[in-house]
C-alpha atoms as a PDB file:
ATOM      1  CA  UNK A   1      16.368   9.952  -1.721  1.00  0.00           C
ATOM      2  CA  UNK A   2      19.733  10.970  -2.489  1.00  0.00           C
ATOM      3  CA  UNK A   3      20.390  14.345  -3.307  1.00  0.00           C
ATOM      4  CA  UNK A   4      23.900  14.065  -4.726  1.00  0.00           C
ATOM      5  CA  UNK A   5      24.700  14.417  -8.389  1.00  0.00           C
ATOM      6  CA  UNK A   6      27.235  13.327 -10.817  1.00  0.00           C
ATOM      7  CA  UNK A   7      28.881  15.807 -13.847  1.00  0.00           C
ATOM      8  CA  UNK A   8      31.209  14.752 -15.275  1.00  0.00           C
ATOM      9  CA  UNK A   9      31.891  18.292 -16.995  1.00  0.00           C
ATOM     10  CA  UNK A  10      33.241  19.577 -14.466  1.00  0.00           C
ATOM     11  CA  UNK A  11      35.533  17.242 -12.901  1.00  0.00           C
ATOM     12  CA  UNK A  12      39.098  18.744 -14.040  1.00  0.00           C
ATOM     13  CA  UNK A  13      38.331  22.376 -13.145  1.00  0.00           C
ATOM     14  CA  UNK A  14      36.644  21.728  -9.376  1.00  0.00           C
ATOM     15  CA  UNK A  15      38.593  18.122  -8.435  1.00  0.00           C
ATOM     16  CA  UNK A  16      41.725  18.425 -10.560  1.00  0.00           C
ATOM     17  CA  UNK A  17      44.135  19.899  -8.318  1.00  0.00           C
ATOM     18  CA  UNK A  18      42.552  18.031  -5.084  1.00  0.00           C
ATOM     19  CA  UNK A  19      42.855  14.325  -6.803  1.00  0.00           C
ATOM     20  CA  UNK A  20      46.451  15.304  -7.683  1.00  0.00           C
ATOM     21  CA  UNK A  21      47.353  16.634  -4.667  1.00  0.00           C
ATOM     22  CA  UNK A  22      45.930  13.333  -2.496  1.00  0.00           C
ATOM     23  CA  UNK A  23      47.787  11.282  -4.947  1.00  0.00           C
ATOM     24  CA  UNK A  24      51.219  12.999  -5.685  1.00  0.00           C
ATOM     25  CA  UNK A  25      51.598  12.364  -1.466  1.00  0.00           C
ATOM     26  CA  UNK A  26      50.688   8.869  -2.044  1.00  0.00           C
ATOM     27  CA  UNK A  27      53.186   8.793  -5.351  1.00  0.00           C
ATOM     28  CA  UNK A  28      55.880  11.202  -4.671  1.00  0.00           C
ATOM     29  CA  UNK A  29      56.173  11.320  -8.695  1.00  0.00           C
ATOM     30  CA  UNK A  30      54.183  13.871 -11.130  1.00  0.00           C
ATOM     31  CA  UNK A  31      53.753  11.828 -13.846  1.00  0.00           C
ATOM     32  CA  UNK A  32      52.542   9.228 -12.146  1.00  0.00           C
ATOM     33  CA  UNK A  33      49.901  11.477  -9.981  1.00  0.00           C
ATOM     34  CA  UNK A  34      48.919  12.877 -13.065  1.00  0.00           C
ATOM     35  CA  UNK A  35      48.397   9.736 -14.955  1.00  0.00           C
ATOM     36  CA  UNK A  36      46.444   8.253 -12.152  1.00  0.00           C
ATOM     37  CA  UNK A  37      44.234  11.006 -11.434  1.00  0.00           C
ATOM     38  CA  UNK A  38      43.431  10.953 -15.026  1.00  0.00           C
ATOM     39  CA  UNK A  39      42.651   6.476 -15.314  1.00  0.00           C
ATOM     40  CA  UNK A  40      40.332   8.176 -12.288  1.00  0.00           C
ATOM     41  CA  UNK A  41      38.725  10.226 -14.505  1.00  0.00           C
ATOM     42  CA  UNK A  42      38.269   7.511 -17.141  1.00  0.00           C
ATOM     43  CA  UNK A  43      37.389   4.980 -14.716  1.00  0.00           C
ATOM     44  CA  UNK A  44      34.541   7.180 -13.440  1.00  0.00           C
ATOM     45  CA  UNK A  45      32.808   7.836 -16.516  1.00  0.00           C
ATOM     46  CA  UNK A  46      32.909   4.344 -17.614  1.00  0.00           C
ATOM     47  CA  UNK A  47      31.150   3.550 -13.888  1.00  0.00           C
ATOM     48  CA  UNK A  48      28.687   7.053 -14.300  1.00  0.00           C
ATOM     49  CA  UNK A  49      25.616   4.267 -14.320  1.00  0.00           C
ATOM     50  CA  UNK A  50      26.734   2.923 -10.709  1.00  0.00           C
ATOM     51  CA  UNK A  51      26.712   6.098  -9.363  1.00  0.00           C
ATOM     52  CA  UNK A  52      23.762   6.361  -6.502  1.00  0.00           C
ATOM     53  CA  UNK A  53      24.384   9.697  -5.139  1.00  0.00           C
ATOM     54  CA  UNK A  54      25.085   8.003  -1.664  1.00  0.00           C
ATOM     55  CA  UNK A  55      27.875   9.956  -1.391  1.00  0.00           C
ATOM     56  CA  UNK A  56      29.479  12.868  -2.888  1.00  0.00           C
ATOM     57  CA  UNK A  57      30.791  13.161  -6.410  1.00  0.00           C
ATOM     58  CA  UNK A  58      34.628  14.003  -4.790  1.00  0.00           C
ATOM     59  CA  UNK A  59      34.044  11.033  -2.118  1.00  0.00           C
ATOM     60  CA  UNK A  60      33.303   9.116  -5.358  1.00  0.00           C
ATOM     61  CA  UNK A  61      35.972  10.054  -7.032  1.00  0.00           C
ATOM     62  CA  UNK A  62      38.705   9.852  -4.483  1.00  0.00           C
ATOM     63  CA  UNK A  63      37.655   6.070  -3.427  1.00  0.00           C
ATOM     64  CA  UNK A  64      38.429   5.355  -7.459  1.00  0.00           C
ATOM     65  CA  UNK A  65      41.789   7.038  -6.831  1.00  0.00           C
ATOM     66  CA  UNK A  66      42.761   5.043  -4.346  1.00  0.00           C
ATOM     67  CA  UNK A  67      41.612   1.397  -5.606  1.00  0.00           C
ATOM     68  CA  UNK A  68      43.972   3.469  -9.189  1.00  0.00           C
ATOM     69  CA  UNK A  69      46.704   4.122  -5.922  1.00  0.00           C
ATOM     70  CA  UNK A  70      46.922   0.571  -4.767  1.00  0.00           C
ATOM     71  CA  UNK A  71      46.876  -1.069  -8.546  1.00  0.00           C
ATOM     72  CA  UNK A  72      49.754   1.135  -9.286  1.00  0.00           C
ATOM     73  CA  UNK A  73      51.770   0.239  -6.362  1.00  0.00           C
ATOM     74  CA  UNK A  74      50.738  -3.814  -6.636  1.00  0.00           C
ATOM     75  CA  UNK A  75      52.203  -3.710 -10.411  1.00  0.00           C
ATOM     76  CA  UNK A  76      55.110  -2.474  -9.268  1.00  0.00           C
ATOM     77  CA  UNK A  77      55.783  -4.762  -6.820  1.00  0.00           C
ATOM     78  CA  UNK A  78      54.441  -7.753  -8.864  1.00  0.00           C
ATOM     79  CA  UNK A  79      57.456  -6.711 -11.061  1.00  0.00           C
ATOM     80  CA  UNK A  80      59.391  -7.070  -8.514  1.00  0.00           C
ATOM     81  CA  UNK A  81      59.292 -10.856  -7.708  1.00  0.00           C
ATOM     82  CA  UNK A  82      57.489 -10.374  -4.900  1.00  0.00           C
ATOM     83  CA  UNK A  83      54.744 -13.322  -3.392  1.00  0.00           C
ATOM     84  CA  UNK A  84      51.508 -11.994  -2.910  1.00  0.00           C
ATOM     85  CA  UNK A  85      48.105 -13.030  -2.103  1.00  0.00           C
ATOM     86  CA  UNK A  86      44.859 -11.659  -4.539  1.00  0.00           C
ATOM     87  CA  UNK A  87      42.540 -10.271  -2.935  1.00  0.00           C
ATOM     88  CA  UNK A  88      39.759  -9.793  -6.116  1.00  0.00           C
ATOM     89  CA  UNK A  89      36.608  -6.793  -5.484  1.00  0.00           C
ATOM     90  CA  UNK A  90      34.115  -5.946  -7.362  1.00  0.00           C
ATOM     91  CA  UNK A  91      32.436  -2.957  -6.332  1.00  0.00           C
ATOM     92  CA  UNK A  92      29.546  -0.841  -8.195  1.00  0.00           C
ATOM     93  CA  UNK A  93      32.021   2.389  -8.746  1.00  0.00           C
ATOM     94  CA  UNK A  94      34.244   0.134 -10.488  1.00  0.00           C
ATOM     95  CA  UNK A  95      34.254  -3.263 -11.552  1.00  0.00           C
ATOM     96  CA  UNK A  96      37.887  -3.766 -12.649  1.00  0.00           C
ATOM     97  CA  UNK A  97      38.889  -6.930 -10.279  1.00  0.00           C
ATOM     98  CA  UNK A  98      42.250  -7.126  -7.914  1.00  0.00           C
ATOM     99  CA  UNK A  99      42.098  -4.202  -6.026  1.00  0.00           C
ATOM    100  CA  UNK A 100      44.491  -4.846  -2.906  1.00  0.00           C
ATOM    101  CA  UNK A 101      47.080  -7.492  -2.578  1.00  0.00           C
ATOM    102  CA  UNK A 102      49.174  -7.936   0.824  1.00  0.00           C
ATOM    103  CA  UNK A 103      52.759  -7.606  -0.719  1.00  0.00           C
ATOM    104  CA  UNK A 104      55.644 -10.395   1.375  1.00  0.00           C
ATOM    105  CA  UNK A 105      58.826  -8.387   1.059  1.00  0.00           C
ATOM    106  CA  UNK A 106      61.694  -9.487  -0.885  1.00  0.00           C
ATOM    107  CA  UNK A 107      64.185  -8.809   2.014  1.00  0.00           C
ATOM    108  CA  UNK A 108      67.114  -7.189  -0.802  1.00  0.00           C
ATOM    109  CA  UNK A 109      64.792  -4.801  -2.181  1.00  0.00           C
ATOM    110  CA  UNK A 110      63.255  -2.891   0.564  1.00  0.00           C
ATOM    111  CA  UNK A 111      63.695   0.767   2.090  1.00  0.00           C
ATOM    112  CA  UNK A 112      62.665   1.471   5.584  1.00  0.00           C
ATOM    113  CA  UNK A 113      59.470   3.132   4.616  1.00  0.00           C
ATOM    114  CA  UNK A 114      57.971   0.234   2.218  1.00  0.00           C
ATOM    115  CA  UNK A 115      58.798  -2.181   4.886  1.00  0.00           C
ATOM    116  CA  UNK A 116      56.729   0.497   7.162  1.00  0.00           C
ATOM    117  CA  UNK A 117      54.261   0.181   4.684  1.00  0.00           C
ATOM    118  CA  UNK A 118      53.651  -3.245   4.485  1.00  0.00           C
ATOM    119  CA  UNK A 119      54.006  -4.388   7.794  1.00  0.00           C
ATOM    120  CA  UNK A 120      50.900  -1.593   8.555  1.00  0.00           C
ATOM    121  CA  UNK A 121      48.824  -2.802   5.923  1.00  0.00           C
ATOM    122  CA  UNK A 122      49.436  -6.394   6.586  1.00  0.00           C
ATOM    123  CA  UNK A 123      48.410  -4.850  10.499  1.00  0.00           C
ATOM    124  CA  UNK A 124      45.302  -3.203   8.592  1.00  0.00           C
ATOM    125  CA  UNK A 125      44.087  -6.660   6.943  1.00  0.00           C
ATOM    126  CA  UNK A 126      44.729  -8.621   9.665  1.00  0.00           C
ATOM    127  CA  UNK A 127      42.387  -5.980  12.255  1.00  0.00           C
ATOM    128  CA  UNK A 128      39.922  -5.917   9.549  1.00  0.00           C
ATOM    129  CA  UNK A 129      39.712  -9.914   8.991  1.00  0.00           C
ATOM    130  CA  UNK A 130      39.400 -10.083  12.672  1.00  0.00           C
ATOM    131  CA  UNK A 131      36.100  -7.935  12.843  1.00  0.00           C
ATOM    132  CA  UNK A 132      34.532 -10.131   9.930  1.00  0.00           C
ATOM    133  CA  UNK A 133      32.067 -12.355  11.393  1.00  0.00           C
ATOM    134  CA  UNK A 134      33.765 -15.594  12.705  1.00  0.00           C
ATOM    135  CA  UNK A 135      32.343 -17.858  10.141  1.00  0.00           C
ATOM    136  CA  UNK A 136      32.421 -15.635   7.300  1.00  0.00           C
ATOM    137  CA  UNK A 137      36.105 -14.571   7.899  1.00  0.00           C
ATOM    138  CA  UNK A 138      37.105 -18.267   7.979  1.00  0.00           C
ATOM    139  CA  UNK A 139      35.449 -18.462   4.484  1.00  0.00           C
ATOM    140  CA  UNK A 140      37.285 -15.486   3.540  1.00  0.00           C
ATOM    141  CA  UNK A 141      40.702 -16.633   4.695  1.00  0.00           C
ATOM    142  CA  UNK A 142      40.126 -20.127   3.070  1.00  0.00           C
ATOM    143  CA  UNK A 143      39.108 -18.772  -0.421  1.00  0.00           C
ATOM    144  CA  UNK A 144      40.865 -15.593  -0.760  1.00  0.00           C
ATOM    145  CA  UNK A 145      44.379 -16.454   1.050  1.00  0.00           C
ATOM    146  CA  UNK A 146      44.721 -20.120   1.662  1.00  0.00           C
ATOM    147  CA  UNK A 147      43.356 -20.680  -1.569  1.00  0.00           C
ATOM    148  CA  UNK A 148      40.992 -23.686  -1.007  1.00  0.00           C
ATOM    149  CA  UNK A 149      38.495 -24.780  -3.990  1.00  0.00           C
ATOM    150  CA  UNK A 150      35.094 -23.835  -3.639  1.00  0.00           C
ATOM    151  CA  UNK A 151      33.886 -27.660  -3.450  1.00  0.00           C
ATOM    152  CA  UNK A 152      36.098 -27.676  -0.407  1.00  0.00           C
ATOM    153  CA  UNK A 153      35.239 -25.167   1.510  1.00  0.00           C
ATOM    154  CA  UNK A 154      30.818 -25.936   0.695  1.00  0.00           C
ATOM    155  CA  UNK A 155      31.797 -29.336   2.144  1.00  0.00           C
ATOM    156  CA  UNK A 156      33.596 -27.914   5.140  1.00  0.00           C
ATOM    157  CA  UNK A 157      30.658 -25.733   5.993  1.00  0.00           C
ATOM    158  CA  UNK A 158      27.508 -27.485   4.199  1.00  0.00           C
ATOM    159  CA  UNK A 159      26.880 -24.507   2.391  1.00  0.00           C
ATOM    160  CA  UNK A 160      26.196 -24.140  -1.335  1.00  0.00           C
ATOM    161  CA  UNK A 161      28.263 -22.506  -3.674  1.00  0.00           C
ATOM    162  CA  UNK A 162      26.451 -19.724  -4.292  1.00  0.00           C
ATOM    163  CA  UNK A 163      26.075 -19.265  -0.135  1.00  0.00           C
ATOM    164  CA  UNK A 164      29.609 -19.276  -0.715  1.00  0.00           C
ATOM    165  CA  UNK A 165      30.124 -16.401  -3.066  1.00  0.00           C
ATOM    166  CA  UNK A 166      27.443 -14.237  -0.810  1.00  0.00           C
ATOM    167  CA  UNK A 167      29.667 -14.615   1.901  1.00  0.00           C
ATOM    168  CA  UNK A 168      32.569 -13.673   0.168  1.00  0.00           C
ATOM    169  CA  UNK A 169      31.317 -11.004  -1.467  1.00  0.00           C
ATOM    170  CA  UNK A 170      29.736  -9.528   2.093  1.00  0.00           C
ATOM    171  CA  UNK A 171      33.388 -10.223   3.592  1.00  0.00           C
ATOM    172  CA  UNK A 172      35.415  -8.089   0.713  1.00  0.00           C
ATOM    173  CA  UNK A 173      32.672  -4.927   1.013  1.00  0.00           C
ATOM    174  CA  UNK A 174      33.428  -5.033   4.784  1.00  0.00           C
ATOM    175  CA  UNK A 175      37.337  -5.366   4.197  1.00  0.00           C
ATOM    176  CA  UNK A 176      37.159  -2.523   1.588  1.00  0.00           C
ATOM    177  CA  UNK A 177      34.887  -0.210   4.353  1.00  0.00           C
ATOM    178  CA  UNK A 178      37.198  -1.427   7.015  1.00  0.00           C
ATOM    179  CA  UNK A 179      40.438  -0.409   5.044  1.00  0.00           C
ATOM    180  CA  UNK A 180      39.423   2.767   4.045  1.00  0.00           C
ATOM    181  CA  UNK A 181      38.598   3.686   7.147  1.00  0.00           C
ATOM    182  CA  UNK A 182      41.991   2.512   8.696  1.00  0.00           C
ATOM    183  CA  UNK A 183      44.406   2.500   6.049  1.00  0.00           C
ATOM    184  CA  UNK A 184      43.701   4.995   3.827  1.00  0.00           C
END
């Protein structure tokens, strides 16, 4: 039985300053650390229902921050020109859709440390595809990146479509464990 608890009174006074301070590193911007901490906040007590007590109410509340961390840095770079591939999640602490896209860099509009950046996470996906199971990461790579229908992919593997959507779904919650665990 889980013995963890969720309170949503008390959020700002005991996780506040920790949720900013995790995100203004991420950020390097106040406004922005403070805005996101606070869609954190918001996203958290619109997902109160989902929470199981698993894990702790900050461990809750910090993997929210950082799906908040990655939207914010995947609309910037979306406004930016920049190709991407989707990578949609749905997870039971918050069900609001893309929550990680592998940015290509436009090669005039990069510093030293986003190309750092997104040649590691590229590095991170690519490690974490590679531990899916063989079949299911071939399902994953032809849905989510190559972009192949559904009818295609049930044909290539005589599965159904909802066999399909299992396996997809089992591939992104290992991707999202993998990542946090390497990327994050």
């Amino acid at each position: 039985m889980s013995t963890n608890t969720i309170d949503p009174n008390i959020w700002v006074d005991k996780y506040g300053d920790y949720l900013f301070n995790y995100t203004i590193v991420r950020v390097d911007d106040k406004e922005i650390a403070q805005d996101l901490v606070q869609e954190t906040f918001f996203a958290g007590l619109k997902s109160m229902k989902n929470f199981k007590g698993e894990a702790s109410e900050r461990t809750w509340l910090v993997s929210i921050l950082k799906r908040k961390i990655i939207d914010h840095y995947r609309k910037i770079n979306s406004n930016k020109g920049k190709a991407e591939v989707r990578i949609n999640y749905n997870d039971s602490s918050e069900s609001e859709g893309d929550w990680l896209e592998e940015k290509v860099a436009d090669p005039f509009d990069l510093n030293a440390e986003n190309e750092i950046e997104n040649k590691e996470l590229g590095l991170a996906i690519h490690n974490c595809i590679e531990k899916l199971p063989e079949k299911q990461a071939l399902i994953f790579k032809m849905k989510t990146i190559q972009g192949f229908d559904t009818e295609a992919i049930c044909n290539e593997f005589n599965i159904t479509a909802s066999n399909l959507w299992v396996t997809i779904h089992r591939a992104r919650t290992a991707m999202a464990e993998c990542l946090e665990k390497n990327w994050f």
